[in-house]
Structure formats: C-alpha cells, structure tokens
PDB file of N, CA and C in Angstrom:
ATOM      1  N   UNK A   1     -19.789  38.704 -39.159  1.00  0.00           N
ATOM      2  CA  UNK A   1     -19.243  37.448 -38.710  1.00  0.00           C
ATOM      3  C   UNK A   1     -17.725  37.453 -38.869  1.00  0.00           C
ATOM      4  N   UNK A   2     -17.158  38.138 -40.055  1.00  0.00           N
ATOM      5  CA  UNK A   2     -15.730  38.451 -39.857  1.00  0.00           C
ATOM      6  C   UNK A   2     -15.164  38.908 -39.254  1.00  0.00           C
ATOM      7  N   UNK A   3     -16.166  39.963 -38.271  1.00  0.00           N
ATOM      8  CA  UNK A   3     -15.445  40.487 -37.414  1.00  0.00           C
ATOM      9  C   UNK A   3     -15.009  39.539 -36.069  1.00  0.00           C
ATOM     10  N   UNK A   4     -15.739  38.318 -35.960  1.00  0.00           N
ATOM     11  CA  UNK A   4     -15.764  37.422 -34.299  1.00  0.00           C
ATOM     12  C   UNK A   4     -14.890  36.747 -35.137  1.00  0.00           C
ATOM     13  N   UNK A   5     -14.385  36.255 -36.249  1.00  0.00           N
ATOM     14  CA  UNK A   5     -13.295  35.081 -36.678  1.00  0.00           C
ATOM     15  C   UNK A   5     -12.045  36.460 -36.603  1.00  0.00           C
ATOM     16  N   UNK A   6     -12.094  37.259 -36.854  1.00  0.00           N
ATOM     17  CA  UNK A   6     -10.760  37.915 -36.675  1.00  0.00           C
ATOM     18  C   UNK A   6     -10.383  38.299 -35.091  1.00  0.00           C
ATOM     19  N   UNK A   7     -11.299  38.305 -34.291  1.00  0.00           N
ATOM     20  CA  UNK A   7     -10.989  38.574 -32.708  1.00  0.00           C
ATOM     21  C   UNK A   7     -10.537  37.102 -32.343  1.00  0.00           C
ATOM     22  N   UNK A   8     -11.013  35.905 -32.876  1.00  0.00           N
ATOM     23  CA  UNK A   8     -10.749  34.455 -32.218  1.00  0.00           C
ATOM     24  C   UNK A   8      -9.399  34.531 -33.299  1.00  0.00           C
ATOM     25  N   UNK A   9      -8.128  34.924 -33.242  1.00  0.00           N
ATOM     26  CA  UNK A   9      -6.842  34.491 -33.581  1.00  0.00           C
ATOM     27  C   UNK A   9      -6.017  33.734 -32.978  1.00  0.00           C
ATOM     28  N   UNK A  10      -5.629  32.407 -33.683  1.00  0.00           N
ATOM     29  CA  UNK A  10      -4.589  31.601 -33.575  1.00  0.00           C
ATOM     30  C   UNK A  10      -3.789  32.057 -32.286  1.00  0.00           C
ATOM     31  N   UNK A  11      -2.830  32.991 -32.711  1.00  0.00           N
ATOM     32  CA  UNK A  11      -1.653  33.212 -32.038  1.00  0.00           C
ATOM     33  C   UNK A  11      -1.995  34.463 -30.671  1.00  0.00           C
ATOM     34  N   UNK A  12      -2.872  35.114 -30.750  1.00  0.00           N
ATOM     35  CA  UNK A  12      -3.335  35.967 -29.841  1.00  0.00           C
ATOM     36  C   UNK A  12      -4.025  35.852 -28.627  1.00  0.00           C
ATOM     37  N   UNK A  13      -3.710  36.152 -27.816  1.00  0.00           N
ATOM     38  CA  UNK A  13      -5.138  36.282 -26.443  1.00  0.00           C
ATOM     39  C   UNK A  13      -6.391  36.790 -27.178  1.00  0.00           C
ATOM     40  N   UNK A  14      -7.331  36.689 -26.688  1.00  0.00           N
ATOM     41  CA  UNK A  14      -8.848  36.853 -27.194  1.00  0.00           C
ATOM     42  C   UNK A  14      -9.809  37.078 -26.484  1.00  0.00           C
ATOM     43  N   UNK A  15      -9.795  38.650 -27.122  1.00  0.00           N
ATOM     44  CA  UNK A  15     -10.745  39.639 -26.059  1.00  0.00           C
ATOM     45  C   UNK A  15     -12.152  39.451 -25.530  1.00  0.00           C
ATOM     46  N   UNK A  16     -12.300  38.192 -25.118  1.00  0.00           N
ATOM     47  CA  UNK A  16     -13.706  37.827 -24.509  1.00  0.00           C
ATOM     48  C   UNK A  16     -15.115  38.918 -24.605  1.00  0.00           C
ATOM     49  N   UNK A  17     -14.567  39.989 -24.310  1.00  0.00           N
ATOM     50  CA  UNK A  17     -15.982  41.403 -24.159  1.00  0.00           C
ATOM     51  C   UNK A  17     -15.808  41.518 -25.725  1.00  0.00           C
ATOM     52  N   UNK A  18     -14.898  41.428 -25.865  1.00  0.00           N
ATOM     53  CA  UNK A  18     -15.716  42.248 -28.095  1.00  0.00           C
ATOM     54  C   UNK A  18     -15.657  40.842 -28.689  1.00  0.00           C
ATOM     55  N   UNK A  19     -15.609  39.780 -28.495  1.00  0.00           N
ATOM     56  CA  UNK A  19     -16.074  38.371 -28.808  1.00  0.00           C
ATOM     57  C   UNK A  19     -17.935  38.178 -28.203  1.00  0.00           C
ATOM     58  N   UNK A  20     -17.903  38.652 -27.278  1.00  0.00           N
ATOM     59  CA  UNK A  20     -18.920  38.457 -26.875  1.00  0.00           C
ATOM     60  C   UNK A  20     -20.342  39.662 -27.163  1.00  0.00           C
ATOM     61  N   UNK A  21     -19.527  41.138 -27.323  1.00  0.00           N
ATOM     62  CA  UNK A  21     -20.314  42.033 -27.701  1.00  0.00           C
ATOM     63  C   UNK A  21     -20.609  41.829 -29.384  1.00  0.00           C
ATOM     64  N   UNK A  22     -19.300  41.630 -29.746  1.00  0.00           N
ATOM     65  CA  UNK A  22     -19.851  41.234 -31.344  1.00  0.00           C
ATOM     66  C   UNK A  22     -20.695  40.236 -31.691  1.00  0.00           C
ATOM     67  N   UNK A  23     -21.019  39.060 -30.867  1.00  0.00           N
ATOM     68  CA  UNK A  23     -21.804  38.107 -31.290  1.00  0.00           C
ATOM     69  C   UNK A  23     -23.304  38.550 -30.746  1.00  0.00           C
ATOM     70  N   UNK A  24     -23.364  39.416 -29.435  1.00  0.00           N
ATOM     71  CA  UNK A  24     -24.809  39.941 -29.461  1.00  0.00           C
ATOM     72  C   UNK A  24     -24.950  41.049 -30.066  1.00  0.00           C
ATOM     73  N   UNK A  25     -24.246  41.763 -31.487  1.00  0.00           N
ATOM     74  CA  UNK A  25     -24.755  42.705 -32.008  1.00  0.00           C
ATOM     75  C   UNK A  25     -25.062  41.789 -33.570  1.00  0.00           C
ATOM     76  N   UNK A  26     -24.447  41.038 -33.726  1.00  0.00           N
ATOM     77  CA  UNK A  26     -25.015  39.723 -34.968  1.00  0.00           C
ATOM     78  C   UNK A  26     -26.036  39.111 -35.105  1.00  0.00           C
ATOM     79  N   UNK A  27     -26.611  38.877 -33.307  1.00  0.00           N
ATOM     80  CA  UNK A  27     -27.333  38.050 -33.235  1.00  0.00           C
ATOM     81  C   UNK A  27     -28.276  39.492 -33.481  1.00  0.00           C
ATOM     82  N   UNK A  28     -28.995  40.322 -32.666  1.00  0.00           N
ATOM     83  CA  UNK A  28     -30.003  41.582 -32.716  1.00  0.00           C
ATOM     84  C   UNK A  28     -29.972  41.695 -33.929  1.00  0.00           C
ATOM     85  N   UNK A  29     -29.027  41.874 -35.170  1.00  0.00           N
ATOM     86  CA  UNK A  29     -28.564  42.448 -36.189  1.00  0.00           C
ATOM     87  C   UNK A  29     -29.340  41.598 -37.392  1.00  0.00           C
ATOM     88  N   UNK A  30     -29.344  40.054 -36.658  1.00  0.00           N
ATOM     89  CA  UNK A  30     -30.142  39.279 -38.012  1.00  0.00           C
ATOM     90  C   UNK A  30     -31.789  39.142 -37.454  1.00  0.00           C
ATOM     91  N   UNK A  31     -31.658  39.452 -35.913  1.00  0.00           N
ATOM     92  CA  UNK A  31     -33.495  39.086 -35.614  1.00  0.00           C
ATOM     93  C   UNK A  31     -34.254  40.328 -35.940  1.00  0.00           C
ATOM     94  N   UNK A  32     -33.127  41.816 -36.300  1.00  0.00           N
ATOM     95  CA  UNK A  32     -34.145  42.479 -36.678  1.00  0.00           C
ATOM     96  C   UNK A  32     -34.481  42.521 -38.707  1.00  0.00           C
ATOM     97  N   UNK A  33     -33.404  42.170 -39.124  1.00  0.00           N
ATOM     98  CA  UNK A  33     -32.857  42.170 -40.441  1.00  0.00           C
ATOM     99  C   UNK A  33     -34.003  41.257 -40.788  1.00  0.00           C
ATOM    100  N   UNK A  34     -34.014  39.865 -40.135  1.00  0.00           N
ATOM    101  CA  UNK A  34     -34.369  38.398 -41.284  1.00  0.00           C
ATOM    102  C   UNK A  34     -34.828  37.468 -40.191  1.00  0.00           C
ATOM    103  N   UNK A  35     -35.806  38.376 -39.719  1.00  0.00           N
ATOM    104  CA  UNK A  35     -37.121  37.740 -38.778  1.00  0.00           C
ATOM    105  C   UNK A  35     -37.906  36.741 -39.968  1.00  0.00           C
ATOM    106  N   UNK A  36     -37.522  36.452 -41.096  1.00  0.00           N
ATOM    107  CA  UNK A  36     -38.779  35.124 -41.258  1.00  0.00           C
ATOM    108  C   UNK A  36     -37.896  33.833 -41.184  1.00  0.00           C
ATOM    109  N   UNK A  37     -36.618  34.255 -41.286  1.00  0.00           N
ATOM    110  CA  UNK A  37     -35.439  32.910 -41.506  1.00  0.00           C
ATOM    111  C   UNK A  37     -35.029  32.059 -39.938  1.00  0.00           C
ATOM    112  N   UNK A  38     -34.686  31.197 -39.972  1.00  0.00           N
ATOM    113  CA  UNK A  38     -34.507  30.391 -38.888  1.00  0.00           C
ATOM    114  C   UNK A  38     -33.080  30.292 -38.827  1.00  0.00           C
ATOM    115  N   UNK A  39     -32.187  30.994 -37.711  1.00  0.00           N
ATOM    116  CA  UNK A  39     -30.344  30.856 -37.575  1.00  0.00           C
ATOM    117  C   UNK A  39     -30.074  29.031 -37.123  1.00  0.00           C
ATOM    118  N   UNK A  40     -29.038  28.600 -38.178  1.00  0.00           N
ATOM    119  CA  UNK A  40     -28.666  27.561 -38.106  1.00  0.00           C
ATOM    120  C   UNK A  40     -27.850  27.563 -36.605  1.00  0.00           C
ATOM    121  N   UNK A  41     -28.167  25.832 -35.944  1.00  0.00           N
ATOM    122  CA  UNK A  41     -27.555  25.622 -34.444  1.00  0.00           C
ATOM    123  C   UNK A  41     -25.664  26.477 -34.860  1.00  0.00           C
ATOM    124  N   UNK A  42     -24.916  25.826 -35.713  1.00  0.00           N
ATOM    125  CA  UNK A  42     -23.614  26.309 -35.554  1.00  0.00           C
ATOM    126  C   UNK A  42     -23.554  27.605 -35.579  1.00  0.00           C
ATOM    127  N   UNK A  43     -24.319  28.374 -36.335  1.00  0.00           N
ATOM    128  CA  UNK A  43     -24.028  30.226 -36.052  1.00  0.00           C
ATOM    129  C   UNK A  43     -24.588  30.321 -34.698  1.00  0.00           C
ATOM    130  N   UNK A  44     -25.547  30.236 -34.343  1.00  0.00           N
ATOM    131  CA  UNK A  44     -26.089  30.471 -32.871  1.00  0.00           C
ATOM    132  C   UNK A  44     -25.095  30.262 -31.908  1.00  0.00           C
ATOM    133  N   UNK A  45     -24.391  28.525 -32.049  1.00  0.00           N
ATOM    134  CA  UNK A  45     -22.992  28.659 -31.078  1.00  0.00           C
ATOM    135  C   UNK A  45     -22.195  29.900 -30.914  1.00  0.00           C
ATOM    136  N   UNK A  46     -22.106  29.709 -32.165  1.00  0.00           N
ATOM    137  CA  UNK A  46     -20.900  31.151 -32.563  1.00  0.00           C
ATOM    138  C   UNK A  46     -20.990  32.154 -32.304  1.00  0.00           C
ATOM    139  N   UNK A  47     -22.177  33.062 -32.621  1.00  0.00           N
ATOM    140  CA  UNK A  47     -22.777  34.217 -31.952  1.00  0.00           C
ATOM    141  C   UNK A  47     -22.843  34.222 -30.317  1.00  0.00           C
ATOM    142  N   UNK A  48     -23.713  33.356 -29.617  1.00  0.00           N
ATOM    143  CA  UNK A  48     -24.170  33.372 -28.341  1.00  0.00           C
ATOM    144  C   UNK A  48     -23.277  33.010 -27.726  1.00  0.00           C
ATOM    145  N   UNK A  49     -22.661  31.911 -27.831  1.00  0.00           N
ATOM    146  CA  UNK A  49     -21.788  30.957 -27.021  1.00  0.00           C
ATOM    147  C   UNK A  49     -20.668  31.072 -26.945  1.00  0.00           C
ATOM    148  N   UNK A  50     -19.567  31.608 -27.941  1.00  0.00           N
ATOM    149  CA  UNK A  50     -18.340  31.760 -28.369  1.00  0.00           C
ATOM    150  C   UNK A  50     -17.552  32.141 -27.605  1.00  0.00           C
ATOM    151  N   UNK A  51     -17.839  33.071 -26.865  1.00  0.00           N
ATOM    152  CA  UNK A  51     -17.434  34.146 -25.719  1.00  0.00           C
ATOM    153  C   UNK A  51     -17.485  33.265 -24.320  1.00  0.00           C
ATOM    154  N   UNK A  52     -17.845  32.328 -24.093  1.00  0.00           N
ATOM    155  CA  UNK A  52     -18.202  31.611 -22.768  1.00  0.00           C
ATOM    156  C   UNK A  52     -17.094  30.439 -23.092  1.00  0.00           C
ATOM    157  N   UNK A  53     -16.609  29.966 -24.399  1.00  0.00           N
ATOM    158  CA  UNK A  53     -15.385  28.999 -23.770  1.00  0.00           C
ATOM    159  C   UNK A  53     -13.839  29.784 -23.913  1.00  0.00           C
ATOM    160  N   UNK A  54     -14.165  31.108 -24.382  1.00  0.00           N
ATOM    161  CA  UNK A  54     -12.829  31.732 -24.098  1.00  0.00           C
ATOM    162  C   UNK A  54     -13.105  32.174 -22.935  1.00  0.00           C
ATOM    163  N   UNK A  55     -13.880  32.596 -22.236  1.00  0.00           N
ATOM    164  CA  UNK A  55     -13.589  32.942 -20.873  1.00  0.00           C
ATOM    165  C   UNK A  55     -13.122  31.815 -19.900  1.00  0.00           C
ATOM    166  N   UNK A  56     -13.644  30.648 -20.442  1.00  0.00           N
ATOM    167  CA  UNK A  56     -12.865  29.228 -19.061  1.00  0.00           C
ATOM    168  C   UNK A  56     -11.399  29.030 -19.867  1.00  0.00           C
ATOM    169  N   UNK A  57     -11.032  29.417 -21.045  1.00  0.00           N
ATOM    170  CA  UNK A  57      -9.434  29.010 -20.882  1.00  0.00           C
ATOM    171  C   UNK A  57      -9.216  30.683 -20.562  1.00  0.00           C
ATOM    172  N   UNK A  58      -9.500  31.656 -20.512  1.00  0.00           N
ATOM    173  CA  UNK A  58      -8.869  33.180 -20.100  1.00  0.00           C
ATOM    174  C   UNK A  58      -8.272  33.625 -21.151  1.00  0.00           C
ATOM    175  N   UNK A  59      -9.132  33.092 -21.984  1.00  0.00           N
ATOM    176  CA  UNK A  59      -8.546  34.476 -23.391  1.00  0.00           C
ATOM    177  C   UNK A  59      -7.359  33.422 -24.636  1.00  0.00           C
ATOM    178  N   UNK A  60      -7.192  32.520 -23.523  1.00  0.00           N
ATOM    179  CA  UNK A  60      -6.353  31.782 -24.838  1.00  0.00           C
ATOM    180  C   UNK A  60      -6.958  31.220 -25.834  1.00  0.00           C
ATOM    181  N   UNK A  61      -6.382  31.708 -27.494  1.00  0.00           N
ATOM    182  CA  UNK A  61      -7.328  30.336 -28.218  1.00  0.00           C
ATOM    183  C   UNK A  61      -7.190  28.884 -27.772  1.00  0.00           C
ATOM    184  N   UNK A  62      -8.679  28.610 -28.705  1.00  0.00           N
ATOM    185  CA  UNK A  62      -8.845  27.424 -28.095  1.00  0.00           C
ATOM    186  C   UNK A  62      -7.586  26.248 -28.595  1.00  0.00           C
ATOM    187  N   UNK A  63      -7.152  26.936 -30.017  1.00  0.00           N
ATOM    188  CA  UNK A  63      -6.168  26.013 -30.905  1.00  0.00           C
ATOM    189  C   UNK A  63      -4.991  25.697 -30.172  1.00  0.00           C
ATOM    190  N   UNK A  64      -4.510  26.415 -28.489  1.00  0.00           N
ATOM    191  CA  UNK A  64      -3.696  26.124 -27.865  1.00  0.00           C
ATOM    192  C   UNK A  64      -3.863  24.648 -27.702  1.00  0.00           C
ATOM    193  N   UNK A  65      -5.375  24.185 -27.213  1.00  0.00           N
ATOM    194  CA  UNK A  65      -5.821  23.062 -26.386  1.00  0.00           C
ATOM    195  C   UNK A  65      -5.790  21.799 -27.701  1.00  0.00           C
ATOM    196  N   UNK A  66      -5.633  22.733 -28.996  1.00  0.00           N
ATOM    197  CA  UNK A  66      -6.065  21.289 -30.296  1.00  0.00           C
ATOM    198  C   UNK A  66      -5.142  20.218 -30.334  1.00  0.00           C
ATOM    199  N   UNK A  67      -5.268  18.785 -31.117  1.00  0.00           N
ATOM    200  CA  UNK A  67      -4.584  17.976 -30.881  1.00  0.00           C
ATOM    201  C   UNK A  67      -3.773  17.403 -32.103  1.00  0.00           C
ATOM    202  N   UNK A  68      -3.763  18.913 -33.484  1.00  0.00           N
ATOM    203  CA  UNK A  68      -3.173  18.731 -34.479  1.00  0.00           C
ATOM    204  C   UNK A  68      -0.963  18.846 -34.047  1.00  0.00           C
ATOM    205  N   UNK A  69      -0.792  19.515 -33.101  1.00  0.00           N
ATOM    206  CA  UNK A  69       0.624  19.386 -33.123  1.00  0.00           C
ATOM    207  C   UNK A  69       0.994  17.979 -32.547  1.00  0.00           C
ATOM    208  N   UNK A  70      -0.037  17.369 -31.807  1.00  0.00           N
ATOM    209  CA  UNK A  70       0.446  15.459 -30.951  1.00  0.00           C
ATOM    210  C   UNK A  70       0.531  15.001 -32.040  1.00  0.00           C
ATOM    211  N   UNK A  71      -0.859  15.098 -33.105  1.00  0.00           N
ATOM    212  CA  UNK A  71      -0.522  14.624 -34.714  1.00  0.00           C
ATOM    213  C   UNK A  71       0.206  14.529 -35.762  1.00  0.00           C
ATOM    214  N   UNK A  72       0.764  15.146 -35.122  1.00  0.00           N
ATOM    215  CA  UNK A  72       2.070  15.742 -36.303  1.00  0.00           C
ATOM    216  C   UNK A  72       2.856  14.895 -36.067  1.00  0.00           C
ATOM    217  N   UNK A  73       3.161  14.434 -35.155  1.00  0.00           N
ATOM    218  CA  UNK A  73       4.381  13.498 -34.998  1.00  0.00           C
ATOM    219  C   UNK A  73       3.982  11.774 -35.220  1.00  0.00           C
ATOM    220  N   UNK A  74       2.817  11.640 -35.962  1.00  0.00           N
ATOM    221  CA  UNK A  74       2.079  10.543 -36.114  1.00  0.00           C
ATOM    222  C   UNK A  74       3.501  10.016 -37.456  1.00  0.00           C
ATOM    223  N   UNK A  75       3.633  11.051 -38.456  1.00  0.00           N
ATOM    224  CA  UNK A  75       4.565  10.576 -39.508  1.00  0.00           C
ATOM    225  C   UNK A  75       5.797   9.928 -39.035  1.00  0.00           C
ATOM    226  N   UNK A  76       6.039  10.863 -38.101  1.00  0.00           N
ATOM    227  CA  UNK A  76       7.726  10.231 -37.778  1.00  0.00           C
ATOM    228  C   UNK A  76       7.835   9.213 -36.920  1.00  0.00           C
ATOM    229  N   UNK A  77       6.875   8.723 -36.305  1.00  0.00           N
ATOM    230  CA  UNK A  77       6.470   7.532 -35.627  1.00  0.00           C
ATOM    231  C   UNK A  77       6.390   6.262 -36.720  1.00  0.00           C
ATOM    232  N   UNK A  78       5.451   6.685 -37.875  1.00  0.00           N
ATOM    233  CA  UNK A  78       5.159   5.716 -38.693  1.00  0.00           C
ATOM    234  C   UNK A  78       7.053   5.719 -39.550  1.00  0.00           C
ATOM    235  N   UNK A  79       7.497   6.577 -39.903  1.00  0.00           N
ATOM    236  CA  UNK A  79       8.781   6.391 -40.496  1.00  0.00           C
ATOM    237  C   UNK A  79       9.639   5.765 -39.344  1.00  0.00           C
ATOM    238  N   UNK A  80       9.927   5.742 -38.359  1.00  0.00           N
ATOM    239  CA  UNK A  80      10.505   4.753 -37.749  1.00  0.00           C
ATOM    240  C   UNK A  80      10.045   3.349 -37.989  1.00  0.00           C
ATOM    241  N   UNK A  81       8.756   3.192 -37.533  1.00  0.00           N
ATOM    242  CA  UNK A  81       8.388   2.029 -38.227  1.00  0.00           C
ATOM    243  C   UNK A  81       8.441   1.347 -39.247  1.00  0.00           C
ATOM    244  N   UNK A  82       8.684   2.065 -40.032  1.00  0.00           N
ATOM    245  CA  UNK A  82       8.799   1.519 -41.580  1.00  0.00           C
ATOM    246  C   UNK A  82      10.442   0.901 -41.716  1.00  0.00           C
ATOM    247  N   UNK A  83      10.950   1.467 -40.749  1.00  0.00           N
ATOM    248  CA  UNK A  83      12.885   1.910 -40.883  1.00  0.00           C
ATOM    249  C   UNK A  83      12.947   0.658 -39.895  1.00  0.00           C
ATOM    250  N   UNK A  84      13.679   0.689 -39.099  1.00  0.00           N
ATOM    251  CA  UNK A  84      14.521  -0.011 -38.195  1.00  0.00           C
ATOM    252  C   UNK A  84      13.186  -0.917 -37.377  1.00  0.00           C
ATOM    253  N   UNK A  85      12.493  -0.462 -37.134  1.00  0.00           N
ATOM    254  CA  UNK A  85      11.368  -0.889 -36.109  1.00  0.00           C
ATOM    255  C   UNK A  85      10.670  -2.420 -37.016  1.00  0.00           C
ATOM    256  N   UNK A  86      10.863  -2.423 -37.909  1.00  0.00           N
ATOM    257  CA  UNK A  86      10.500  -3.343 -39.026  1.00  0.00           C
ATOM    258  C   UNK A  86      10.999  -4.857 -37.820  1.00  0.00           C
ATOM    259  N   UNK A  87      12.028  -4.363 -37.613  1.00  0.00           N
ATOM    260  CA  UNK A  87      13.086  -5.421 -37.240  1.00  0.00           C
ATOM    261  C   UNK A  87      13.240  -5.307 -35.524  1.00  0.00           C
ATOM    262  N   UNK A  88      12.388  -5.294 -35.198  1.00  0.00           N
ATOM    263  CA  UNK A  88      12.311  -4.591 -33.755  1.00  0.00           C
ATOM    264  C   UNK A  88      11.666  -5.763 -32.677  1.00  0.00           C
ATOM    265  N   UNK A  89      12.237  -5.917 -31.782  1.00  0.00           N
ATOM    266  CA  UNK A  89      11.555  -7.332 -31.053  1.00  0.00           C
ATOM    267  C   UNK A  89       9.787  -6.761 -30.925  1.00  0.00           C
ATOM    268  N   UNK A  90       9.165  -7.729 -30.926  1.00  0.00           N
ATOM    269  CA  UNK A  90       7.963  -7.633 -30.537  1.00  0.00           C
ATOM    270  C   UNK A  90       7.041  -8.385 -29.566  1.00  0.00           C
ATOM    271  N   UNK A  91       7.986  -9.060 -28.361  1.00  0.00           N
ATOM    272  CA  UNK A  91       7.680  -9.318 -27.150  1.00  0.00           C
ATOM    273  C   UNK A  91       7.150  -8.589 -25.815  1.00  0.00           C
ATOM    274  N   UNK A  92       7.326  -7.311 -25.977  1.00  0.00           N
ATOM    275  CA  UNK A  92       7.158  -5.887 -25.413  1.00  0.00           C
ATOM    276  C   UNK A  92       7.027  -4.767 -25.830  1.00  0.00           C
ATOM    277  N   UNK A  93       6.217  -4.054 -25.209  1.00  0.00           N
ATOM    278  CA  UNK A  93       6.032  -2.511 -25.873  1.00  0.00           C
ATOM    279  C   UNK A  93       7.334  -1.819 -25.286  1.00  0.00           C
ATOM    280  N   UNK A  94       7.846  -2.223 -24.127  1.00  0.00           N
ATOM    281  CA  UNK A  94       9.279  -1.295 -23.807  1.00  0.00           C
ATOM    282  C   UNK A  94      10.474  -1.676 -24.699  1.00  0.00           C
ATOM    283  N   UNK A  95      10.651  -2.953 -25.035  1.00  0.00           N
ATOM    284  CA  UNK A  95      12.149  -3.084 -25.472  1.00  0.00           C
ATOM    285  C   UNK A  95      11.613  -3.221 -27.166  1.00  0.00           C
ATOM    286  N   UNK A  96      10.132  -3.700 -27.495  1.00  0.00           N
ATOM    287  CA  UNK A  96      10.160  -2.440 -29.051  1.00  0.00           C
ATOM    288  C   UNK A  96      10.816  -1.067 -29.507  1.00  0.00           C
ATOM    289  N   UNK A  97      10.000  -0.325 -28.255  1.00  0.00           N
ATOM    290  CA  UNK A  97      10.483   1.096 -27.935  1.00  0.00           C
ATOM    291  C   UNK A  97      11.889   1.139 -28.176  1.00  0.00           C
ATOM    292  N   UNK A  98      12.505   0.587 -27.425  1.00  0.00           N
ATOM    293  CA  UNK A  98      13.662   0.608 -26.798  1.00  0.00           C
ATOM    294  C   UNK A  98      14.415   0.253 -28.452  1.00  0.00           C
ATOM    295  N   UNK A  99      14.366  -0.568 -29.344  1.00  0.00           N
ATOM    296  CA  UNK A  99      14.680  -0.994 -30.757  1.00  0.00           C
ATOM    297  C   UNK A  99      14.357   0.200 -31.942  1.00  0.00           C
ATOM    298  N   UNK A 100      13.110   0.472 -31.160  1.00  0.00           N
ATOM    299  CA  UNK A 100      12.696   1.420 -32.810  1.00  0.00           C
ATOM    300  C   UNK A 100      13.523   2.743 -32.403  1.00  0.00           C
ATOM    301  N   UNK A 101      14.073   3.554 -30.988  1.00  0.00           N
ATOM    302  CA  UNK A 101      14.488   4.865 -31.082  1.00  0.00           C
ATOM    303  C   UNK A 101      16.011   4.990 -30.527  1.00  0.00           C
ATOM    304  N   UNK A 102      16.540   3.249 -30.884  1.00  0.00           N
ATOM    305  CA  UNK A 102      18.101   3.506 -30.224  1.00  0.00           C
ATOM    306  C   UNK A 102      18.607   2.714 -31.464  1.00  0.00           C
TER     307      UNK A 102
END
C-alpha cells in the first residue's frame, strides 16, 4: 500500500499504469493471502478505483483540485475584520468591501 501512496505525490504527475497496476497486484495479493477476511469499502477504493480519477484529471494530483489553499486565506479575511472592517459601513456587501480593503 506504500507503494500506491508514494506514486499519488503532492507535487508530481501520477503515473496512472503503476497506480493502477499496483492496486491490482494488492488487490490479487490479499484475495490470495487472506481469503477469510472481508477488504474494508476505503481500501477497495484505493486499490481498484484510484487509478480511474487520476486518469480524468491526466495524471495531476488530485490536491491540485483541493480547497485547503481558498482556505488559507479564511485568516486574513477574518483579521481584516477584526481590524478596520469593525468600522466598516454595513449597508452593502460592495462598499463594506470597499472599507475593509482600502
């Protein structure tokens, strides 16, 4: 399994065929190993599936598409607010705007 979290890297393109060959040699690998155990739904994603949403973005991680960097700027939004925006008309969302970043 370390081997499909080290092919899905952050910063890298992501080789869809050894994402996808590694998860059907995991999957064969535990049905012949630990045929009495039942694979939990999230490994099954991971194994079977993993390889099918890097192929619709083309190899990019998916962490391109995540929505932790829009988040990031949640602080400095709220620190304006706290700052000047305190004091900021609140008849409009434009000339708020217009108060909290001029």
């Amino acid at each position: 399994m370390l081997s499909i979290t080290q092919q899905c890297d952050m910063t890298r393109i992501v080789k869809v065929d050894m994402v996808k060959q590694l998860g059907q040699q995991l999957m064969v690998f535990y049905k012949q190993n630990f045929q009495f155990a039942m694979i939990s739904p999230s490994v099954h994603q991971m194994c079977a599936h993993s390889w099918e949403l890097f192929s619709l973005t083309d190899g990019f991680p998916i962490a391109v598409y995540a929505e932790q960097s829009v988040e990031a700027w949640n602080k400095h939004i709220r620190a304006f607010k706290s700052g000047p925006s305190a004091r900021a008309r609140q008849c409009s969302i434009k000339l708020n705007t217009l108060d909290i970043f001029t």
